[in-house]
PDB file of N, CA and C in Angstrom:
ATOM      1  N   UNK A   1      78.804  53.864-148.380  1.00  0.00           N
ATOM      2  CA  UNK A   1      79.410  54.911-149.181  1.00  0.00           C
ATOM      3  C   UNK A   1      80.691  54.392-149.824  1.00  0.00           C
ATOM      4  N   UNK A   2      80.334  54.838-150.942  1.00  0.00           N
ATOM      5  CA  UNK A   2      82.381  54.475-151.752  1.00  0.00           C
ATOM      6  C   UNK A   2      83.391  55.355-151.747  1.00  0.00           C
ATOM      7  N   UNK A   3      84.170  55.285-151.174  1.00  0.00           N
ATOM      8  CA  UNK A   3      85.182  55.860-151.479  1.00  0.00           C
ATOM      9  C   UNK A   3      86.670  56.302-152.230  1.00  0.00           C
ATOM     10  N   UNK A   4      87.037  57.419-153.162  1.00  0.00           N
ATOM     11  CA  UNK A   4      87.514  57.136-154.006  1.00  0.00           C
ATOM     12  C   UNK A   4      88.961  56.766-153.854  1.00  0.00           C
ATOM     13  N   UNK A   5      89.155  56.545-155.318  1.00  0.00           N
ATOM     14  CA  UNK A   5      90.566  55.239-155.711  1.00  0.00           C
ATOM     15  C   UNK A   5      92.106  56.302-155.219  1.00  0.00           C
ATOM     16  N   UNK A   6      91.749  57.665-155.244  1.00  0.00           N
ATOM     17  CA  UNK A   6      92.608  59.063-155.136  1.00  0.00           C
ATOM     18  C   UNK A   6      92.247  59.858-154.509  1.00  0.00           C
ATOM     19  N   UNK A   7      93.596  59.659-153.113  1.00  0.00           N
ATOM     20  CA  UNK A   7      92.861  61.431-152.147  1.00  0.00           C
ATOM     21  C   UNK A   7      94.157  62.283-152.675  1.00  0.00           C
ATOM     22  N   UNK A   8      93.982  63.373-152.053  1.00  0.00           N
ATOM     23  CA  UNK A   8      94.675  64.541-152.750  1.00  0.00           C
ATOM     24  C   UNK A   8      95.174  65.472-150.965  1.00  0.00           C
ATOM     25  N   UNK A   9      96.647  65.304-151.282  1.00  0.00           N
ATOM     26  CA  UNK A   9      97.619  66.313-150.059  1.00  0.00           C
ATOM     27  C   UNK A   9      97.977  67.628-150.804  1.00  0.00           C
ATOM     28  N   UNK A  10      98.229  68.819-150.434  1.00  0.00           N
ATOM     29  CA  UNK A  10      98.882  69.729-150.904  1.00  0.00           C
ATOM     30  C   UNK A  10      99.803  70.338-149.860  1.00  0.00           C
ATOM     31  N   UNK A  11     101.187  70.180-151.362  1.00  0.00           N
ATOM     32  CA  UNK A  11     102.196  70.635-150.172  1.00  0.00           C
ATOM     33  C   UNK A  11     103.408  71.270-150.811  1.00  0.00           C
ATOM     34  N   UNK A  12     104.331  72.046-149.746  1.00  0.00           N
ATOM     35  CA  UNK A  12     104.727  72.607-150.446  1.00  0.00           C
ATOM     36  C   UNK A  12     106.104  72.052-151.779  1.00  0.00           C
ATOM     37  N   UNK A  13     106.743  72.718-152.486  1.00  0.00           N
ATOM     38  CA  UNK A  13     107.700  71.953-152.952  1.00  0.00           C
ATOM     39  C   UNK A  13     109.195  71.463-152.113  1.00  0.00           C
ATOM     40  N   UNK A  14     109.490  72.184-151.072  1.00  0.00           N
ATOM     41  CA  UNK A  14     110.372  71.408-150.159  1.00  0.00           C
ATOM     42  C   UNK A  14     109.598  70.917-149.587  1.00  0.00           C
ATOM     43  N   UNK A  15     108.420  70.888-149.159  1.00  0.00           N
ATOM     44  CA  UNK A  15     108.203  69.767-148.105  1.00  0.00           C
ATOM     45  C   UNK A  15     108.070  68.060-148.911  1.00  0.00           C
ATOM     46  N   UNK A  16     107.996  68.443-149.869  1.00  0.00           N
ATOM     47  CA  UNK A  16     107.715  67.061-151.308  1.00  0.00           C
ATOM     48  C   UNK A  16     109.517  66.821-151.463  1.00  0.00           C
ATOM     49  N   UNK A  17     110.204  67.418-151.400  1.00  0.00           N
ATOM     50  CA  UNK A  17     111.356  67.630-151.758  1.00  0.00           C
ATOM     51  C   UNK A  17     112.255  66.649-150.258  1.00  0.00           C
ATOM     52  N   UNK A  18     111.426  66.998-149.510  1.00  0.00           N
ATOM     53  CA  UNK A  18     112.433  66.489-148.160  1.00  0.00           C
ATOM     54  C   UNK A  18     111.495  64.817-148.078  1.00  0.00           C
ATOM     55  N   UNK A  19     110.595  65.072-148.261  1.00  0.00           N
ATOM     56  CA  UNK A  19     109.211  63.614-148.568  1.00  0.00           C
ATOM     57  C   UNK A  19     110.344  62.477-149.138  1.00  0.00           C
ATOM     58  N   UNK A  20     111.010  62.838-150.665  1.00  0.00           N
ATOM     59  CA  UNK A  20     111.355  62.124-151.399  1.00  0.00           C
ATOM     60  C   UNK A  20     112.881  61.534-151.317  1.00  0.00           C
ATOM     61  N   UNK A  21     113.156  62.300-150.492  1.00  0.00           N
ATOM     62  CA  UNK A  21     114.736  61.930-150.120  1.00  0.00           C
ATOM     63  C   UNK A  21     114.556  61.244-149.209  1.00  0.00           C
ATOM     64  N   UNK A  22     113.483  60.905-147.862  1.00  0.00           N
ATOM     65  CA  UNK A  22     113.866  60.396-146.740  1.00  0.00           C
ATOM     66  C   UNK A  22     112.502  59.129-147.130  1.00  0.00           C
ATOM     67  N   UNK A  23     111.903  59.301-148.399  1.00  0.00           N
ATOM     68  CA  UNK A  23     110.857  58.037-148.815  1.00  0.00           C
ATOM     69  C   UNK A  23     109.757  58.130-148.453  1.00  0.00           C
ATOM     70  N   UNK A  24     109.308  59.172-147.215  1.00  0.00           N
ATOM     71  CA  UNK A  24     107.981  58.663-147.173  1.00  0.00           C
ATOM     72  C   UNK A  24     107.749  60.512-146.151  1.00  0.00           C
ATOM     73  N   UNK A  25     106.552  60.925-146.391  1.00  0.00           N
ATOM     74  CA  UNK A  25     106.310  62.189-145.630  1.00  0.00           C
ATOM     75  C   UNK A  25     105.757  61.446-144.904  1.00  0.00           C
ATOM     76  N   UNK A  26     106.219  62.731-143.351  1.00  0.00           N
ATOM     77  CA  UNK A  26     106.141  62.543-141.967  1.00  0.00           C
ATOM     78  C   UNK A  26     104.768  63.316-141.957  1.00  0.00           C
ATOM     79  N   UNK A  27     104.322  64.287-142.513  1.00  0.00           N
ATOM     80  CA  UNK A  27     103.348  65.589-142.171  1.00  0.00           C
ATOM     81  C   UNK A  27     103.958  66.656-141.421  1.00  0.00           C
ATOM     82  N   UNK A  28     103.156  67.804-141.720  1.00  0.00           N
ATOM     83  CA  UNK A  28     103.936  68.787-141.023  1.00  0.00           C
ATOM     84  C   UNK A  28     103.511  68.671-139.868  1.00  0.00           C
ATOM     85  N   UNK A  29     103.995  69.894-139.047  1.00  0.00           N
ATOM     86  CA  UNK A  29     103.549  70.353-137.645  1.00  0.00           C
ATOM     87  C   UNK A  29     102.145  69.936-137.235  1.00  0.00           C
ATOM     88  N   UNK A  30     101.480  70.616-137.878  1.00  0.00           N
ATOM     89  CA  UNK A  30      99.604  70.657-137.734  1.00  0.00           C
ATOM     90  C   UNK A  30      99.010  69.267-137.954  1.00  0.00           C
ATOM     91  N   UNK A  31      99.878  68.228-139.080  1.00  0.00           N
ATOM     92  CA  UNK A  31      99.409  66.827-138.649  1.00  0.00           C
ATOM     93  C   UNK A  31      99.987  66.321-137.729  1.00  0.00           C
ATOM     94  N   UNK A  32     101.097  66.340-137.159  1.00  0.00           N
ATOM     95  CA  UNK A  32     101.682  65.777-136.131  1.00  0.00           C
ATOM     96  C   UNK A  32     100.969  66.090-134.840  1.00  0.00           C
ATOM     97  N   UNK A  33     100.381  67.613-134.946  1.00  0.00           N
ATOM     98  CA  UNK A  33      99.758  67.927-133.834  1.00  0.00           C
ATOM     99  C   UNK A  33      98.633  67.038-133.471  1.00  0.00           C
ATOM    100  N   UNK A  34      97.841  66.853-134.944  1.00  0.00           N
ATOM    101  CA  UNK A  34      96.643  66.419-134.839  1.00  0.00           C
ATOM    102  C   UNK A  34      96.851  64.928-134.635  1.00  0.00           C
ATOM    103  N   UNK A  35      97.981  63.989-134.908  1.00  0.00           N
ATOM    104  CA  UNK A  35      98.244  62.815-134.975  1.00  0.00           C
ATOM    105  C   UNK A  35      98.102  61.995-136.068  1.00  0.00           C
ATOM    106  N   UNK A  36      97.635  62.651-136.972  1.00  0.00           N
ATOM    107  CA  UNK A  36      97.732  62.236-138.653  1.00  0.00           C
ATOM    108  C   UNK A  36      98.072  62.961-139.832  1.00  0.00           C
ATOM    109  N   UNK A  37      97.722  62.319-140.667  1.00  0.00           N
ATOM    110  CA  UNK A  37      98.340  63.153-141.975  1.00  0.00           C
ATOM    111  C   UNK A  37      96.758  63.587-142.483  1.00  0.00           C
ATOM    112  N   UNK A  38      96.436  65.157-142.762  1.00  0.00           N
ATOM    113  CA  UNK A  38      95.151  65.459-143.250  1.00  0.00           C
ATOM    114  C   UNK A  38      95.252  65.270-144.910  1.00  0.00           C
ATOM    115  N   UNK A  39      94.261  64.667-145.709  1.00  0.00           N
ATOM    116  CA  UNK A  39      94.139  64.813-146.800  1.00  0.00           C
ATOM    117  C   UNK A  39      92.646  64.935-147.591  1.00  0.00           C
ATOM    118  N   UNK A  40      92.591  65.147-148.660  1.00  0.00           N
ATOM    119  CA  UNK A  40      90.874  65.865-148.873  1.00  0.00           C
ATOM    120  C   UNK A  40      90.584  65.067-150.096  1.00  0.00           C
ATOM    121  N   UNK A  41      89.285  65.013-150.575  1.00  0.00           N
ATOM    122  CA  UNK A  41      89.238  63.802-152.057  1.00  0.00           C
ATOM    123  C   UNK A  41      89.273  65.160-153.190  1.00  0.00           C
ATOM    124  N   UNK A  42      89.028  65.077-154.299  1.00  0.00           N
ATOM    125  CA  UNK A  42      89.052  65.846-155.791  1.00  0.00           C
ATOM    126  C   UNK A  42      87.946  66.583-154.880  1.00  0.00           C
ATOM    127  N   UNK A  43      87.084  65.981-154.622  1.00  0.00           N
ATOM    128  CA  UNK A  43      85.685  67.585-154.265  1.00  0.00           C
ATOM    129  C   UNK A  43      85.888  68.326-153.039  1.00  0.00           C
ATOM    130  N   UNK A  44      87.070  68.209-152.398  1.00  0.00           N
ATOM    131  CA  UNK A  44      86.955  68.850-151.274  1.00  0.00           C
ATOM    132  C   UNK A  44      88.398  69.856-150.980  1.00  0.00           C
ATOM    133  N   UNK A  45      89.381  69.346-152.470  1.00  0.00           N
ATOM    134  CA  UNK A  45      91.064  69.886-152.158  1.00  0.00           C
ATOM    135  C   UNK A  45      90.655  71.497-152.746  1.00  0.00           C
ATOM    136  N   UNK A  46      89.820  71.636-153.406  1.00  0.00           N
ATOM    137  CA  UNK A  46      89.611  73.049-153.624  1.00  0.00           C
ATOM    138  C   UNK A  46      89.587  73.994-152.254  1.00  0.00           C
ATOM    139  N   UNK A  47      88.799  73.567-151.622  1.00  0.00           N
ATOM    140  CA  UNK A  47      88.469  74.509-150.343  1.00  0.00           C
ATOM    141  C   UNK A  47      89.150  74.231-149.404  1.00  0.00           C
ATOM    142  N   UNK A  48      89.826  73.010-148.904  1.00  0.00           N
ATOM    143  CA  UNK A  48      91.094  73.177-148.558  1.00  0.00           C
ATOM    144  C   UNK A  48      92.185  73.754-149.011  1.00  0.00           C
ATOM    145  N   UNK A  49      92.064  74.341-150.005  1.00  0.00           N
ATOM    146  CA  UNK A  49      93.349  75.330-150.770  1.00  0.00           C
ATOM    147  C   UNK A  49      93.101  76.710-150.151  1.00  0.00           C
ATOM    148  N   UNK A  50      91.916  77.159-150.439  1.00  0.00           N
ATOM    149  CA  UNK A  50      91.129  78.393-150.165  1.00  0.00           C
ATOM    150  C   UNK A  50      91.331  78.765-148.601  1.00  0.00           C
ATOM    151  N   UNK A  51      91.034  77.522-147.888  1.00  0.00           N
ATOM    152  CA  UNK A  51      91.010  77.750-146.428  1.00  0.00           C
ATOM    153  C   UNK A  51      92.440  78.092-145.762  1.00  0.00           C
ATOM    154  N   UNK A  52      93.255  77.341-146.257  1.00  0.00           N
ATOM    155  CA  UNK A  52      94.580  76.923-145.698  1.00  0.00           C
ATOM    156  C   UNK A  52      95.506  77.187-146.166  1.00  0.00           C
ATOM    157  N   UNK A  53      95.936  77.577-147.845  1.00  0.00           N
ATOM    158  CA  UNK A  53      96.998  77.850-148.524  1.00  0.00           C
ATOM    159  C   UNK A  53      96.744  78.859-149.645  1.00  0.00           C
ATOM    160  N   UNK A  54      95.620  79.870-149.080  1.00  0.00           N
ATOM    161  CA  UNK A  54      95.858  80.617-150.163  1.00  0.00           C
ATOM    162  C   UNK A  54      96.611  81.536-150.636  1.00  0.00           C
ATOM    163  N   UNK A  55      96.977  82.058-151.718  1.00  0.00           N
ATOM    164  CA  UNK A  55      97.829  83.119-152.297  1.00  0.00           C
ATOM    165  C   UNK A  55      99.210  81.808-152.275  1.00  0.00           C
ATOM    166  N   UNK A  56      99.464  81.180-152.077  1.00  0.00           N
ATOM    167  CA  UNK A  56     100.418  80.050-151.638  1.00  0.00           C
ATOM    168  C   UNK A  56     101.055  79.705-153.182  1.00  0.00           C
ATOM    169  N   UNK A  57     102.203  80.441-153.554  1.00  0.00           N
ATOM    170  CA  UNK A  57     102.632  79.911-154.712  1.00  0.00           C
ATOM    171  C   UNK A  57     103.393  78.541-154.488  1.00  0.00           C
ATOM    172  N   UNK A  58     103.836  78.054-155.350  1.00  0.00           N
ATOM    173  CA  UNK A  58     104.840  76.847-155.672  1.00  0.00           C
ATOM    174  C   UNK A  58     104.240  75.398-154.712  1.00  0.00           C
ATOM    175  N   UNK A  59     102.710  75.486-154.874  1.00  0.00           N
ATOM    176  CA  UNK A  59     101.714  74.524-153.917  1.00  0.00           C
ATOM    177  C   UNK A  59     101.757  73.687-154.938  1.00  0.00           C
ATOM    178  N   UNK A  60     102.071  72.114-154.660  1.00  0.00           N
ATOM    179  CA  UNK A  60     101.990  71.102-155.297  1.00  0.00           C
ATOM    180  C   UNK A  60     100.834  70.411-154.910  1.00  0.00           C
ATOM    181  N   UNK A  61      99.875  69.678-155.425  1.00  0.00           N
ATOM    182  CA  UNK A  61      98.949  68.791-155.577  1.00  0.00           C
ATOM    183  C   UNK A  61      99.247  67.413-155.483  1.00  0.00           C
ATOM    184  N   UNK A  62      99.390  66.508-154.768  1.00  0.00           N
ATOM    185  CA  UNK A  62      99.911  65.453-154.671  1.00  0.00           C
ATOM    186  C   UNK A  62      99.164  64.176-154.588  1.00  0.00           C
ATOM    187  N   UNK A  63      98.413  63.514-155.427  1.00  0.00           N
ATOM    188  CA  UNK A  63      97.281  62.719-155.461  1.00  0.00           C
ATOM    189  C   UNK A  63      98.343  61.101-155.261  1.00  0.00           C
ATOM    190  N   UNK A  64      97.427  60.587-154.292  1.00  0.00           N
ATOM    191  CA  UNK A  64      97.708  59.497-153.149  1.00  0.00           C
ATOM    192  C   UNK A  64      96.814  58.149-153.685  1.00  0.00           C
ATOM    193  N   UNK A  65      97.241  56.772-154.168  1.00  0.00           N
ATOM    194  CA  UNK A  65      96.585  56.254-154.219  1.00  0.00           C
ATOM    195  C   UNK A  65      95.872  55.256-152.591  1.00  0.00           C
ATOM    196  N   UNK A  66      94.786  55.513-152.630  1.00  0.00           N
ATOM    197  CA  UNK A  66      94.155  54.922-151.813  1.00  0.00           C
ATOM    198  C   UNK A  66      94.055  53.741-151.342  1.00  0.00           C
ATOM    199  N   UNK A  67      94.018  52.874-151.850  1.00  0.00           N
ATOM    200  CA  UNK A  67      94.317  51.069-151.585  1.00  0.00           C
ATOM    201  C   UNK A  67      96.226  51.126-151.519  1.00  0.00           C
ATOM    202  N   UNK A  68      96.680  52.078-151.576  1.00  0.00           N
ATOM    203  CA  UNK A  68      98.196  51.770-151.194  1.00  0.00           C
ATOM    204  C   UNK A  68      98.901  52.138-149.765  1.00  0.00           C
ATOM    205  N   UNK A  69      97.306  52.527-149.206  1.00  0.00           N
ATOM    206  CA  UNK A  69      97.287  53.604-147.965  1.00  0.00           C
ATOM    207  C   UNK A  69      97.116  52.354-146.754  1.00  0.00           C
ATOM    208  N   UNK A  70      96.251  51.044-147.189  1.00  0.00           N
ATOM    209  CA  UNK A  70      95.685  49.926-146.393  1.00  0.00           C
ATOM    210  C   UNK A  70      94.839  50.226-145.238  1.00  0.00           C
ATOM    211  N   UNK A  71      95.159  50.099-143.987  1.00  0.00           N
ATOM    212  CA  UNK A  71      94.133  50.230-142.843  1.00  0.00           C
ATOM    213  C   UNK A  71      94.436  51.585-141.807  1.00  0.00           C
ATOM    214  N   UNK A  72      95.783  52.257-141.999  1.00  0.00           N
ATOM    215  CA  UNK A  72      96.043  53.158-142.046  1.00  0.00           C
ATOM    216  C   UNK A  72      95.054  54.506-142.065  1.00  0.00           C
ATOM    217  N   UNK A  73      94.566  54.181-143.402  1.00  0.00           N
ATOM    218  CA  UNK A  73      93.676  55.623-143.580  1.00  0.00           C
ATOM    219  C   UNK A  73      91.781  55.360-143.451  1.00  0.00           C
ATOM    220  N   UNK A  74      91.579  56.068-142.532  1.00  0.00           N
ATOM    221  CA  UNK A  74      90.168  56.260-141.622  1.00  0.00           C
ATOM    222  C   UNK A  74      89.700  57.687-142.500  1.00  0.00           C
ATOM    223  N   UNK A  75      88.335  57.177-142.765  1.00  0.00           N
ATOM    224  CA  UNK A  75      87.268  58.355-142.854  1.00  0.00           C
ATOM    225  C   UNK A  75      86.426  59.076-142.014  1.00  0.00           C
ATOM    226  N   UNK A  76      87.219  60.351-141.391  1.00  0.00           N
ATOM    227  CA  UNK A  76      86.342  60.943-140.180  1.00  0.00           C
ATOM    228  C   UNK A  76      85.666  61.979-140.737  1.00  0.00           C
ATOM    229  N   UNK A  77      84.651  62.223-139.898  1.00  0.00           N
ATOM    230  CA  UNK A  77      84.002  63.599-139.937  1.00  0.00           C
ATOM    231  C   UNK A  77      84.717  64.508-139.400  1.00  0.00           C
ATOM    232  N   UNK A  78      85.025  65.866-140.685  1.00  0.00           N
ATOM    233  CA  UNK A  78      85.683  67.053-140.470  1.00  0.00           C
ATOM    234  C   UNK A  78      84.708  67.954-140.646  1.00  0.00           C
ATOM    235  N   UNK A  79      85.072  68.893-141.411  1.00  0.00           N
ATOM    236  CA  UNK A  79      84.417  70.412-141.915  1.00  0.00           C
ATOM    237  C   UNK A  79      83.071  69.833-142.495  1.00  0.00           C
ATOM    238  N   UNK A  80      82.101  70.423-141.401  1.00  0.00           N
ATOM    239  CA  UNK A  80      80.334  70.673-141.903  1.00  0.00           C
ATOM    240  C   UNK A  80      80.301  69.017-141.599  1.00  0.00           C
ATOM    241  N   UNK A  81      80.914  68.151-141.259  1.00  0.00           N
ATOM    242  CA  UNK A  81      80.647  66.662-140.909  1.00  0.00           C
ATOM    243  C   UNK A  81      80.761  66.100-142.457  1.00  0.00           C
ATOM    244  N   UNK A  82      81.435  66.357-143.288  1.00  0.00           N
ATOM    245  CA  UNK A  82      81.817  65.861-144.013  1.00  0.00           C
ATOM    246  C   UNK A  82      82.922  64.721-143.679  1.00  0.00           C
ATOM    247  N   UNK A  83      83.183  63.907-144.453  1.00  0.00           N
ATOM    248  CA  UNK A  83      84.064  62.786-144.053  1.00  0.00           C
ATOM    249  C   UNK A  83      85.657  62.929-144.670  1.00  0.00           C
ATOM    250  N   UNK A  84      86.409  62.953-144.282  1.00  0.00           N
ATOM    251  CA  UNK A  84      87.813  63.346-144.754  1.00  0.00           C
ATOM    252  C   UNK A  84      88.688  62.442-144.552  1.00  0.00           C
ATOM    253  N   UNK A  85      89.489  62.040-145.449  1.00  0.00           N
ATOM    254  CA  UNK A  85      90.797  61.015-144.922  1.00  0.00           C
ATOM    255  C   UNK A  85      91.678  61.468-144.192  1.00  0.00           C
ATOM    256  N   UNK A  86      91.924  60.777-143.899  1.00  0.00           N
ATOM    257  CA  UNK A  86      93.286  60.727-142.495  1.00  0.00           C
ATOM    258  C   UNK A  86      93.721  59.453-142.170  1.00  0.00           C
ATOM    259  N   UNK A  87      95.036  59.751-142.727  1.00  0.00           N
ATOM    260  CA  UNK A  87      96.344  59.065-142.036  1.00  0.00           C
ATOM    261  C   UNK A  87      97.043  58.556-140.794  1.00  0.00           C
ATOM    262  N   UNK A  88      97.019  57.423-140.512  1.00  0.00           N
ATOM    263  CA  UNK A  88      97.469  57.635-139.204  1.00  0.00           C
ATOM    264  C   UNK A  88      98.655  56.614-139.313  1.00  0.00           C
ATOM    265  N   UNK A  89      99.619  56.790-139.713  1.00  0.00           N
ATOM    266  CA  UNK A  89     100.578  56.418-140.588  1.00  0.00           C
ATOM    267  C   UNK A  89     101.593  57.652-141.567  1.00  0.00           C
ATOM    268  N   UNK A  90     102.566  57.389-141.467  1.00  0.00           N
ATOM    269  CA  UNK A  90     103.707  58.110-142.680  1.00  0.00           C
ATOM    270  C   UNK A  90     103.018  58.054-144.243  1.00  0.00           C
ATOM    271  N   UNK A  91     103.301  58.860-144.848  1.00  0.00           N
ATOM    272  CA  UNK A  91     103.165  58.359-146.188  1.00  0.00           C
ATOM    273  C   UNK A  91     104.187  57.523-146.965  1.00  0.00           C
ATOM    274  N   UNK A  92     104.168  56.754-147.683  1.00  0.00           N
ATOM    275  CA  UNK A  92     105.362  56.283-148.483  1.00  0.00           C
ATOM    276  C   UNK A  92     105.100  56.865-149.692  1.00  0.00           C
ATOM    277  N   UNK A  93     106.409  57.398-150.210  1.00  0.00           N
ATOM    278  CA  UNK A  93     106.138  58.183-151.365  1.00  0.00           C
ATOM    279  C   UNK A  93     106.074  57.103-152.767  1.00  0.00           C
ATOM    280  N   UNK A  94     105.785  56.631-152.686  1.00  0.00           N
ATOM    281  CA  UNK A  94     105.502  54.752-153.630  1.00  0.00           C
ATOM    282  C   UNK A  94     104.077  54.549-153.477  1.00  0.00           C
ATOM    283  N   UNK A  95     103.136  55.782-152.272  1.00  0.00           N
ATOM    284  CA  UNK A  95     101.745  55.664-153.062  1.00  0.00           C
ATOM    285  C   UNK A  95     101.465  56.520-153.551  1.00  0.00           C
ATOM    286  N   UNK A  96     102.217  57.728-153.563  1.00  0.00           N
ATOM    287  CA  UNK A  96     102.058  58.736-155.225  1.00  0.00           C
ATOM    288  C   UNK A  96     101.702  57.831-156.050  1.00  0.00           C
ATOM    289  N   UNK A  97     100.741  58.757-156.791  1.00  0.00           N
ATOM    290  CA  UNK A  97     100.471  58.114-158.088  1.00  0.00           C
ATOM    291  C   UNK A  97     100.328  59.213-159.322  1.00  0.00           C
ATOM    292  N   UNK A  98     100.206  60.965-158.466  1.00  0.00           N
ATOM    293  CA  UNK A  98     100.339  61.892-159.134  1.00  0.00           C
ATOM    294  C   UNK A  98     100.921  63.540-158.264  1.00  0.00           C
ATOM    295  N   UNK A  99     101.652  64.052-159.244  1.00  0.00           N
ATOM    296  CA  UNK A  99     101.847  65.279-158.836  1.00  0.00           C
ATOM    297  C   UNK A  99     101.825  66.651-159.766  1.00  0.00           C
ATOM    298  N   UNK A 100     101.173  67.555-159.663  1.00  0.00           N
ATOM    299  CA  UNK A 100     101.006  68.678-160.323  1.00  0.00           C
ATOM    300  C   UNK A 100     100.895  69.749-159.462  1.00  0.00           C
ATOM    301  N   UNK A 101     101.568  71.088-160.250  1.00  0.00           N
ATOM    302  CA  UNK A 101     102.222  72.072-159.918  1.00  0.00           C
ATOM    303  C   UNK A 101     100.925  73.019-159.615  1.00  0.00           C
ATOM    304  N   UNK A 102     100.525  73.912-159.240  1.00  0.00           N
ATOM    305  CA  UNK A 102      99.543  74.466-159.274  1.00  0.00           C
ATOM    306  C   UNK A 102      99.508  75.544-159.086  1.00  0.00           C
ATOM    307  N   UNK A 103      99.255  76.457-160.206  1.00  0.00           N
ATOM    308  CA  UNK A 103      99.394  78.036-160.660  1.00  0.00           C
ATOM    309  C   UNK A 103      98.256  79.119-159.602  1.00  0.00           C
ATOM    310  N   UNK A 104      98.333  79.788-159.688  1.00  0.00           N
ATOM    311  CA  UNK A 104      97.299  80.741-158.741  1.00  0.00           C
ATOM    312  C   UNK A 104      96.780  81.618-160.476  1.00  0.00           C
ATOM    313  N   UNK A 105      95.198  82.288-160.079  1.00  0.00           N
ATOM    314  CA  UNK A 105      94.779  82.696-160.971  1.00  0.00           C
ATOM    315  C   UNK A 105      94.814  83.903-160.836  1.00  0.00           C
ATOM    316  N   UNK A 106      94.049  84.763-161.561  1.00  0.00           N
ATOM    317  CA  UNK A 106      94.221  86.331-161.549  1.00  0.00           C
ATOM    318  C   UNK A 106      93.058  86.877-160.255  1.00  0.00           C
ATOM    319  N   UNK A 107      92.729  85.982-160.080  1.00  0.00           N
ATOM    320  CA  UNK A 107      92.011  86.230-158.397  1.00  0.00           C
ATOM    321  C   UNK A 107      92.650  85.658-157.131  1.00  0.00           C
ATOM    322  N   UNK A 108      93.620  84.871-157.326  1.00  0.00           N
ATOM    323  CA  UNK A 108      94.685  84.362-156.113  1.00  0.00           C
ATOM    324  C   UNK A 108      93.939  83.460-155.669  1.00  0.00           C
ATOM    325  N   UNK A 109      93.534  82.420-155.830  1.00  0.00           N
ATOM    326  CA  UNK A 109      93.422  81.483-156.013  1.00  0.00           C
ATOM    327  C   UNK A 109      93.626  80.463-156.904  1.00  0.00           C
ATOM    328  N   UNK A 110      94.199  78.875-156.217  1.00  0.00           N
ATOM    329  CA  UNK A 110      94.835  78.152-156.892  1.00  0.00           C
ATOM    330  C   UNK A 110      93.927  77.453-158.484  1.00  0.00           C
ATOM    331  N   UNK A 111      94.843  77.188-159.488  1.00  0.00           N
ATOM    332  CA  UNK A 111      93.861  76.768-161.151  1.00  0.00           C
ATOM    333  C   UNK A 111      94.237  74.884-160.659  1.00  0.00           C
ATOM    334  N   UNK A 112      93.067  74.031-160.461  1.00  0.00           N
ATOM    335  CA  UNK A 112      92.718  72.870-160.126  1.00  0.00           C
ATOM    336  C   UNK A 112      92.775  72.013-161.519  1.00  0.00           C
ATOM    337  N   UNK A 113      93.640  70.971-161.862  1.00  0.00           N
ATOM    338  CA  UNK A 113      93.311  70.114-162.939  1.00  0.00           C
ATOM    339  C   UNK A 113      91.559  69.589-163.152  1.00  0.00           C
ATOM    340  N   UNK A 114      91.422  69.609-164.624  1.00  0.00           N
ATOM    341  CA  UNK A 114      90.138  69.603-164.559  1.00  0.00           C
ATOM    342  C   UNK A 114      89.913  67.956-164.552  1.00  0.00           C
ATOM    343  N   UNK A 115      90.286  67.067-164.690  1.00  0.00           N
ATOM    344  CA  UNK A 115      90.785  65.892-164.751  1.00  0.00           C
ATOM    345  C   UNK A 115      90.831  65.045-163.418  1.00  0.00           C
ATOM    346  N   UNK A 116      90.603  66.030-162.165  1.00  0.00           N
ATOM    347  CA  UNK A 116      90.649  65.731-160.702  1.00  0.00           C
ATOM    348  C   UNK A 116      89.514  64.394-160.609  1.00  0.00           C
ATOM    349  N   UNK A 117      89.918  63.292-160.471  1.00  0.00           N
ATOM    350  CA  UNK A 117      89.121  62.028-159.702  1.00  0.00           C
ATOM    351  C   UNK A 117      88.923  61.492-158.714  1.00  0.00           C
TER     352      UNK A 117
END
């Protein structure tokens, strides 16, 4: 299986905000709990929005390049045995490679760049 060049975190704008001052996100609570940083590819950050942050204004989209991640990031089976990245490692905010703001629609749910890879 290939896996793509961009996974995708969503978070909030202080938590991106405290990310960028100290260089690299720690994860919140719930990854620390879990022992990594959770992140989802373009086909899967939708329903992780839905599941986990909905109605969630001022949710940033934070697309991660993948080869900047190295041996760090493992593909496990999560939700329905789908395969999900995870971190087991800090992020350095130097593998951003994108960030966008992400509006909620007139059904409260988040509007997804259509452009997602």
């Amino acid at each position: 299986m290939t896996h793509p060049q961009i996974i995708y975190r969503l978070l909030g704008a202080a938590e991106w905000q405290r990310a960028q001052a100290a260089g690299s996100f720690l994860g919140t609570e719930h990854d620390r709990r879990d022992g990594f940083i959770h992140f989802s590819t373009a086909e899967q950050v939708a329903e992780t929005a839905a599941r986990y942050y909905a109605g969630q204004a001022a949710l940033l989209l934070v697309g991660v390049s993948v080869p900047a991640l190295g041996d760090a990031l493992r593909w496990e089976p999560s939700r329905g045995g789908a395969l999900f990245p995870h971190l087991y490692a800090s992020l350095p905010v130097g593998a951003v490679v994108r960030i966008e703001e992400l509006t909620l629609g007139a059904d409260g749910k988040h509007l997804f760049p259509r452009d997602l890879a």
